[in-house]
Structure formats: C-alpha cells, structure tokens
C-alpha atoms as a PDB file:
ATOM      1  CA  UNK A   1     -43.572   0.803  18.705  1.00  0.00           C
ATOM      2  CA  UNK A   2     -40.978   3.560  18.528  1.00  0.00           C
ATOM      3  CA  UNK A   3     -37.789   3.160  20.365  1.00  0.00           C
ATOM      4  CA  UNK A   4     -34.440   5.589  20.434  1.00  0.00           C
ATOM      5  CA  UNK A   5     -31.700   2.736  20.024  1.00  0.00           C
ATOM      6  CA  UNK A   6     -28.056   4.140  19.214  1.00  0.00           C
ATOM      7  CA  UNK A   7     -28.808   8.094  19.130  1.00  0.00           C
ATOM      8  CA  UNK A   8     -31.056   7.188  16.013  1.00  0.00           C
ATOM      9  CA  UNK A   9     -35.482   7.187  16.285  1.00  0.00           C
ATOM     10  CA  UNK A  10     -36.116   3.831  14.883  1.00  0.00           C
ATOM     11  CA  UNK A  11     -40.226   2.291  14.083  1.00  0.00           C
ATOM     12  CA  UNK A  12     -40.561  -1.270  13.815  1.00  0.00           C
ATOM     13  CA  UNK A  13     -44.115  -2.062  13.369  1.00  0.00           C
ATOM     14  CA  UNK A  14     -44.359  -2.900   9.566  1.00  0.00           C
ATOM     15  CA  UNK A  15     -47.433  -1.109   8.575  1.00  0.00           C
ATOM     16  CA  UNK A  16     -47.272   2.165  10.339  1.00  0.00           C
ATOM     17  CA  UNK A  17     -43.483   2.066   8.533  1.00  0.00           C
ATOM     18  CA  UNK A  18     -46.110   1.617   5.033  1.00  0.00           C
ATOM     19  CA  UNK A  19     -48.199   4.845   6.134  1.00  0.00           C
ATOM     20  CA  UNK A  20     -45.424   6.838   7.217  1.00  0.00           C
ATOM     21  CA  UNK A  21     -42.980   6.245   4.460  1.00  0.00           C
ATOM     22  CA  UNK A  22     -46.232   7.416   2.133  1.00  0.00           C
ATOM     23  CA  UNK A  23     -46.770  10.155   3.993  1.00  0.00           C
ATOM     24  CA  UNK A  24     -42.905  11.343   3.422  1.00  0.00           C
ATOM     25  CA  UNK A  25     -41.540  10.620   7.329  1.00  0.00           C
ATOM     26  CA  UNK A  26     -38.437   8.524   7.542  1.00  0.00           C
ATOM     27  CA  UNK A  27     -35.802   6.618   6.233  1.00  0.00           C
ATOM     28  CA  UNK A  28     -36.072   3.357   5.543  1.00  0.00           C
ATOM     29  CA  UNK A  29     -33.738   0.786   6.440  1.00  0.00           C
ATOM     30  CA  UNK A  30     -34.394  -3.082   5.988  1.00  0.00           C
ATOM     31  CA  UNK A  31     -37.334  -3.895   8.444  1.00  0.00           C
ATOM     32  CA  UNK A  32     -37.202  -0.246  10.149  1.00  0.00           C
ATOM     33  CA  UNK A  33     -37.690   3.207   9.754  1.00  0.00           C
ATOM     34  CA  UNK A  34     -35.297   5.580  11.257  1.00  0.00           C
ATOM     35  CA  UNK A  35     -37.189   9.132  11.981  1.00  0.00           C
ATOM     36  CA  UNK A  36     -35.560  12.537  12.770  1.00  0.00           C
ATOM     37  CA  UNK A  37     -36.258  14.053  16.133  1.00  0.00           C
ATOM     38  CA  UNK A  38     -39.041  16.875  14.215  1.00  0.00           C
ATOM     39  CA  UNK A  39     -40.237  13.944  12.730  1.00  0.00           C
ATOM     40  CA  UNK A  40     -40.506  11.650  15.877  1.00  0.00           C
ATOM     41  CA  UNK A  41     -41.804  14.865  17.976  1.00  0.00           C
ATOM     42  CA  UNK A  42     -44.286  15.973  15.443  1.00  0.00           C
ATOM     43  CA  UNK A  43     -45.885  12.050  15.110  1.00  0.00           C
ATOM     44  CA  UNK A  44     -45.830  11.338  19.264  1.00  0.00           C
ATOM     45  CA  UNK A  45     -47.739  14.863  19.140  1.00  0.00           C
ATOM     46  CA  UNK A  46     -50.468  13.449  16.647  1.00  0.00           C
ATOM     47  CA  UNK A  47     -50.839  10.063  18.326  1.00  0.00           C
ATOM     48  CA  UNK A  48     -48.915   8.480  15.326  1.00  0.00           C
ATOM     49  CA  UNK A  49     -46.285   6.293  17.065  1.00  0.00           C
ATOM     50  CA  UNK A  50     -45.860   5.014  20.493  1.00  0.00           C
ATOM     51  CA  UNK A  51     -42.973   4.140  23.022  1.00  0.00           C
ATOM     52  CA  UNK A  52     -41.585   7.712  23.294  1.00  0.00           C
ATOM     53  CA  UNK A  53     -41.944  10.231  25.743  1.00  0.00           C
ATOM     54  CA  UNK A  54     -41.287  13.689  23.608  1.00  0.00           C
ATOM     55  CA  UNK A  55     -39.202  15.730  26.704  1.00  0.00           C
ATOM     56  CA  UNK A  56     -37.090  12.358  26.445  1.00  0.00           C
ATOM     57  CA  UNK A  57     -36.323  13.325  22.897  1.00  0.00           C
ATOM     58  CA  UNK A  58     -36.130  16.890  23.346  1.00  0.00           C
ATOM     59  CA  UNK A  59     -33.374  16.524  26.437  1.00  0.00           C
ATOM     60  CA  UNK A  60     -31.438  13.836  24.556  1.00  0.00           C
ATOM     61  CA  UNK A  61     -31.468  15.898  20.879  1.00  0.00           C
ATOM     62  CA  UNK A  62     -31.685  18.907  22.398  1.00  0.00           C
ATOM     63  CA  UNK A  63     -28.147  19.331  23.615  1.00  0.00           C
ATOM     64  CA  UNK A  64     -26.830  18.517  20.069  1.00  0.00           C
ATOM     65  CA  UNK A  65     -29.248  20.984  18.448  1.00  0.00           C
ATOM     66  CA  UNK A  66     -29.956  24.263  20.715  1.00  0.00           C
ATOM     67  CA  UNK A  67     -32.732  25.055  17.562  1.00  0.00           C
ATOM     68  CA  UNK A  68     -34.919  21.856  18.201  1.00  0.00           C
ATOM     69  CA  UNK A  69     -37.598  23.228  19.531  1.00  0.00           C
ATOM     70  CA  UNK A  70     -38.055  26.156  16.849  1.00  0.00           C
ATOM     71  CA  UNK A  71     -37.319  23.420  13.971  1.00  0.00           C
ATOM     72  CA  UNK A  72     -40.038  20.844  15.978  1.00  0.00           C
ATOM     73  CA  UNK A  73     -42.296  24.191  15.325  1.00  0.00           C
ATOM     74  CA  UNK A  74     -41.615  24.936  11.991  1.00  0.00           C
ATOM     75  CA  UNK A  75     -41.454  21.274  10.723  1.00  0.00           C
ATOM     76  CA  UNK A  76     -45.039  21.592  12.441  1.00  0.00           C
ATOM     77  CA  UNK A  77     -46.179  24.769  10.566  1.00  0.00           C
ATOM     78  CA  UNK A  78     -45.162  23.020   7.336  1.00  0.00           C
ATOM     79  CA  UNK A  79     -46.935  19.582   7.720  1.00  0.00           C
ATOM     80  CA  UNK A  80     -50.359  21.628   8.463  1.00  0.00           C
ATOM     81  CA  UNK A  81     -49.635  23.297   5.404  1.00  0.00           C
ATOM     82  CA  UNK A  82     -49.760  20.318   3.810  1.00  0.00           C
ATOM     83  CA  UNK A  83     -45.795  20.922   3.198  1.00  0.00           C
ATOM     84  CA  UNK A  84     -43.536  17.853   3.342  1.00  0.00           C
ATOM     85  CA  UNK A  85     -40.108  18.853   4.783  1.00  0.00           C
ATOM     86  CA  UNK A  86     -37.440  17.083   5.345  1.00  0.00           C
ATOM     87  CA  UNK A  87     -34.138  17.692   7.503  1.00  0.00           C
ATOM     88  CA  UNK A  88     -31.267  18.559   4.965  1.00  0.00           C
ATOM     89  CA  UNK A  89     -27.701  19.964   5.044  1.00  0.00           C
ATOM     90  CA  UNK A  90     -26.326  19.433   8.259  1.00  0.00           C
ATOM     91  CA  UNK A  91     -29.327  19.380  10.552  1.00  0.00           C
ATOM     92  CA  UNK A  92     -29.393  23.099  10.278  1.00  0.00           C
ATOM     93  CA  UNK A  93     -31.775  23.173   7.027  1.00  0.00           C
ATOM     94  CA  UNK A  94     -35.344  22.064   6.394  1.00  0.00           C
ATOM     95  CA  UNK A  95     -35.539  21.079   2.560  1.00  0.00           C
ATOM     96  CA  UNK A  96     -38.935  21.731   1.727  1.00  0.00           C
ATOM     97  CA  UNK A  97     -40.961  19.780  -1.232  1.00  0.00           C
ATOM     98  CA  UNK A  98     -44.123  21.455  -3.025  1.00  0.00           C
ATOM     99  CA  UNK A  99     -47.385  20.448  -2.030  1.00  0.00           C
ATOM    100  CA  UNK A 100     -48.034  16.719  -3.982  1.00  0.00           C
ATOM    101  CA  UNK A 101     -44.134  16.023  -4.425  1.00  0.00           C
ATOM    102  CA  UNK A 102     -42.755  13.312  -2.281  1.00  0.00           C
ATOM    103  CA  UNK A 103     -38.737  12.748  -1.592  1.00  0.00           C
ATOM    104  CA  UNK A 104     -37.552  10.470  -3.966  1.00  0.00           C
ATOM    105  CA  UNK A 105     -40.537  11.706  -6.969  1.00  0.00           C
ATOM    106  CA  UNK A 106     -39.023  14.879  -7.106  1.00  0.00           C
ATOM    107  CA  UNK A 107     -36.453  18.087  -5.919  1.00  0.00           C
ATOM    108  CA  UNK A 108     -37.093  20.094  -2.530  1.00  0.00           C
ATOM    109  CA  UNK A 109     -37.874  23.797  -3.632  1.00  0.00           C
ATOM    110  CA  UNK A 110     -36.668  25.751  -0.683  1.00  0.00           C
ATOM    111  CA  UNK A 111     -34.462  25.585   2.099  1.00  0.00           C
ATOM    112  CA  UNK A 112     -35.556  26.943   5.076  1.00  0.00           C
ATOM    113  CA  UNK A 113     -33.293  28.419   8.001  1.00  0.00           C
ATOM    114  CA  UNK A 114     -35.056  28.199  10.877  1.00  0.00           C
ATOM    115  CA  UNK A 115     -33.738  30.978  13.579  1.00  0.00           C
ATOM    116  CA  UNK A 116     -35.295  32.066  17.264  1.00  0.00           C
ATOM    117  CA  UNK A 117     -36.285  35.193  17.511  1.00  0.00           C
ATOM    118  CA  UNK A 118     -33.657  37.931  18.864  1.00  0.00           C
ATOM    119  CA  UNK A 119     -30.736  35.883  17.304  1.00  0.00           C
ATOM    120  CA  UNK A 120     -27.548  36.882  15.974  1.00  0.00           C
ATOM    121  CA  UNK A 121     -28.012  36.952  12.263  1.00  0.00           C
ATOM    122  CA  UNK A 122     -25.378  39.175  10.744  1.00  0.00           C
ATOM    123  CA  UNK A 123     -24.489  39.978   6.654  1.00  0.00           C
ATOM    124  CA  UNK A 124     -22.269  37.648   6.726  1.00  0.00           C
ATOM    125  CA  UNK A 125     -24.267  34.780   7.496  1.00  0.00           C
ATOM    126  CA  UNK A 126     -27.330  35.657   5.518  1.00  0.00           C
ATOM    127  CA  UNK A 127     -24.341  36.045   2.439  1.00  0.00           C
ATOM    128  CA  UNK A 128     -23.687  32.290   3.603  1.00  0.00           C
ATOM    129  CA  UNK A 129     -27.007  31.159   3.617  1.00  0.00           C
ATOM    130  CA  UNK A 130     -27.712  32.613   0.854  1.00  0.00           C
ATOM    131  CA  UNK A 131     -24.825  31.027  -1.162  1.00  0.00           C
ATOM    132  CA  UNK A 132     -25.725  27.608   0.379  1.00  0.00           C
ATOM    133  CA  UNK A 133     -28.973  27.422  -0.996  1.00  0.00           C
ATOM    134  CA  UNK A 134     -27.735  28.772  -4.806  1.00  0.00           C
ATOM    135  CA  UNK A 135     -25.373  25.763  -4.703  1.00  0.00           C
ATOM    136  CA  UNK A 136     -28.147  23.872  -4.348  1.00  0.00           C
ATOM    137  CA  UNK A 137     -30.342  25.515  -6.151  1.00  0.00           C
ATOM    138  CA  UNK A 138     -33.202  26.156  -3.866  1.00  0.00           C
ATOM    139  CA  UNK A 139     -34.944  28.993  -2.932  1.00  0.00           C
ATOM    140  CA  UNK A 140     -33.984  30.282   1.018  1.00  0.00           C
ATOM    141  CA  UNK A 141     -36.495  31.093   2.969  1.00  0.00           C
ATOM    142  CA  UNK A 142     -35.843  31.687   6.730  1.00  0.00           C
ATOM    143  CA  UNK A 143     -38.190  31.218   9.473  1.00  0.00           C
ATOM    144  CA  UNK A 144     -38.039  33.427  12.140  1.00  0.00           C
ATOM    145  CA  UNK A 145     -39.706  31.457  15.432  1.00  0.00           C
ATOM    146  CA  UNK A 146     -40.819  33.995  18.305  1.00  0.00           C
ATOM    147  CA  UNK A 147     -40.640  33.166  22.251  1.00  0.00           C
ATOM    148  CA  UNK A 148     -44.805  32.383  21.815  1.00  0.00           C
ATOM    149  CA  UNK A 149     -44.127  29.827  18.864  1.00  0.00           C
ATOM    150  CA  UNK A 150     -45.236  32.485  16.489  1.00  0.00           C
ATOM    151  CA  UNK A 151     -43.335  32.016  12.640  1.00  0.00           C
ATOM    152  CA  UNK A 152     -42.481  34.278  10.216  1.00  0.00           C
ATOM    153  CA  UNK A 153     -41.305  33.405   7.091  1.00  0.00           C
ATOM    154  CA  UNK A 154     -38.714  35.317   5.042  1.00  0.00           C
ATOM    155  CA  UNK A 155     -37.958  35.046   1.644  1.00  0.00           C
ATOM    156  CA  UNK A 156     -34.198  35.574   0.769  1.00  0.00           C
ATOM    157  CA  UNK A 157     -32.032  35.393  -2.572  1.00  0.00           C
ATOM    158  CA  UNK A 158     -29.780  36.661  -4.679  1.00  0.00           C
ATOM    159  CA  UNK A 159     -30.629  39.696  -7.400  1.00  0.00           C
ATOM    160  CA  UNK A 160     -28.942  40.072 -10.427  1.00  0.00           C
ATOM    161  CA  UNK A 161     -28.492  43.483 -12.007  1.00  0.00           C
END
C-alpha cells in the first residue's frame, strides 16, 4: 500500500516493489520504493498501487510544480508507447530511455521539455534548453500539451554548418 510520508511517494508491499522496479518505476531504498508524483499518478490511474487518492497528489505536488498535470500526461503518452521515462534535471525534464533499455542497463536518449500550450517560450530559453540537453548529450525534444490533453512533440537541436 502506497502512502505519501515526508513529501516523498513511498510503496511498501515487497512484491509490487519487484514488478515495478522491472517495469522501470521508482527508486529503491532498503525495504521501499520511493515513486515520483507522474509515476504515483500514472500507477493509481492503472489500478497498480493503492492508498492514494490522485487529486491528493496533484494538490500537494501541484503547488511545487505548476506543469504536473501536462508532465502526468506526457509521462502517460510515453508509457503507452512503450517508452520508459524517468523524471531528470530538476523536475523540469523527462529523460527518456529507448524502447527495451531500462535505467541502470543503459543512457536516456532524449530529454523532453514538457510545456502547456500558449506558454511563454522565447529564443532564449529554447537556446537554454537546447544547451542543457548537449551537456548531456541527449537529444531535446519538447512536448507541447494542449488545454484537451492533446501532445505534440517537437524535435529540437543544434546544427552545425
């Protein structure tokens, strides 16, 4: 059974923590798992864990991360895609692993950026961005999230001349 204890999403019951931590949800940490809030929302939606209401995560996270929602949709988007994505750099990234490569057995290969739609997004941000992910060395992508829950995905980088 799920619990939020200490601001962190923590799963106690020993073999769900086993199917999750296959699956690419969670951190670890001695007899517990500690999920992210995309991760927590995404499993209460498909009946994975119990013990947590999802508009109790949502008004608790939520007012640390005005993008929640959007990320919750994207992180969604990805998983049926058969995507495993994790949250990265600062909670404002997705790091997202090709299909078959699990963290830990291998690199992300893109970081996605997930904005709502009619957002401020100026040169000098997408220059950021950009320059984010080439320290990295991951491909951006940002995901655009409409007022319907609609994505659209943007590739981004860097050309050389």
């Amino acid at each position: 059974m799920a619990s939020l204890s200490r601001g962190k999403i923590i799963e106690k019951n020993a073999k769900l923590i086993d199917a999750l931590t296959e699956r690419g949800f969670g951190i670890r940490g001695g007899n517990s798992l500690i999920l992210t809030p995309v991760e927590a929302l995404y499993l209460i939606e498909k009946k994975k864990i119990e013990g947590l209401d999802s508009k109790k995560i949502m008004k608790f996270f939520g007012k640390r991360d005005k993008r929640l929602k959007e990320k919750f949709f994207v992180f969604r988007d990805l998983r049926e895609r058969r995507f495993i994505s994790r949250v990265g750099a600062r909670d404002e990234y997705l790091r997202v692993y090709d299909r078959g490569v699990r963290p830990g057995e291998g690199k992300s290969r893109w970081l996605v950026r997930v904005l709502h739609d009619g957002e401020k997004f100026g040169a000098h941000e997408i220059d950021e961005t950009v320059s984010i992910a080439g320290r990295v060395r991951k491909e951006l992508i940002l995901a655009v999230v409409s007022a319907r829950g609609e994505i659209l995905y943007y590739k981004i980088g860097r050309k050389q001349w």
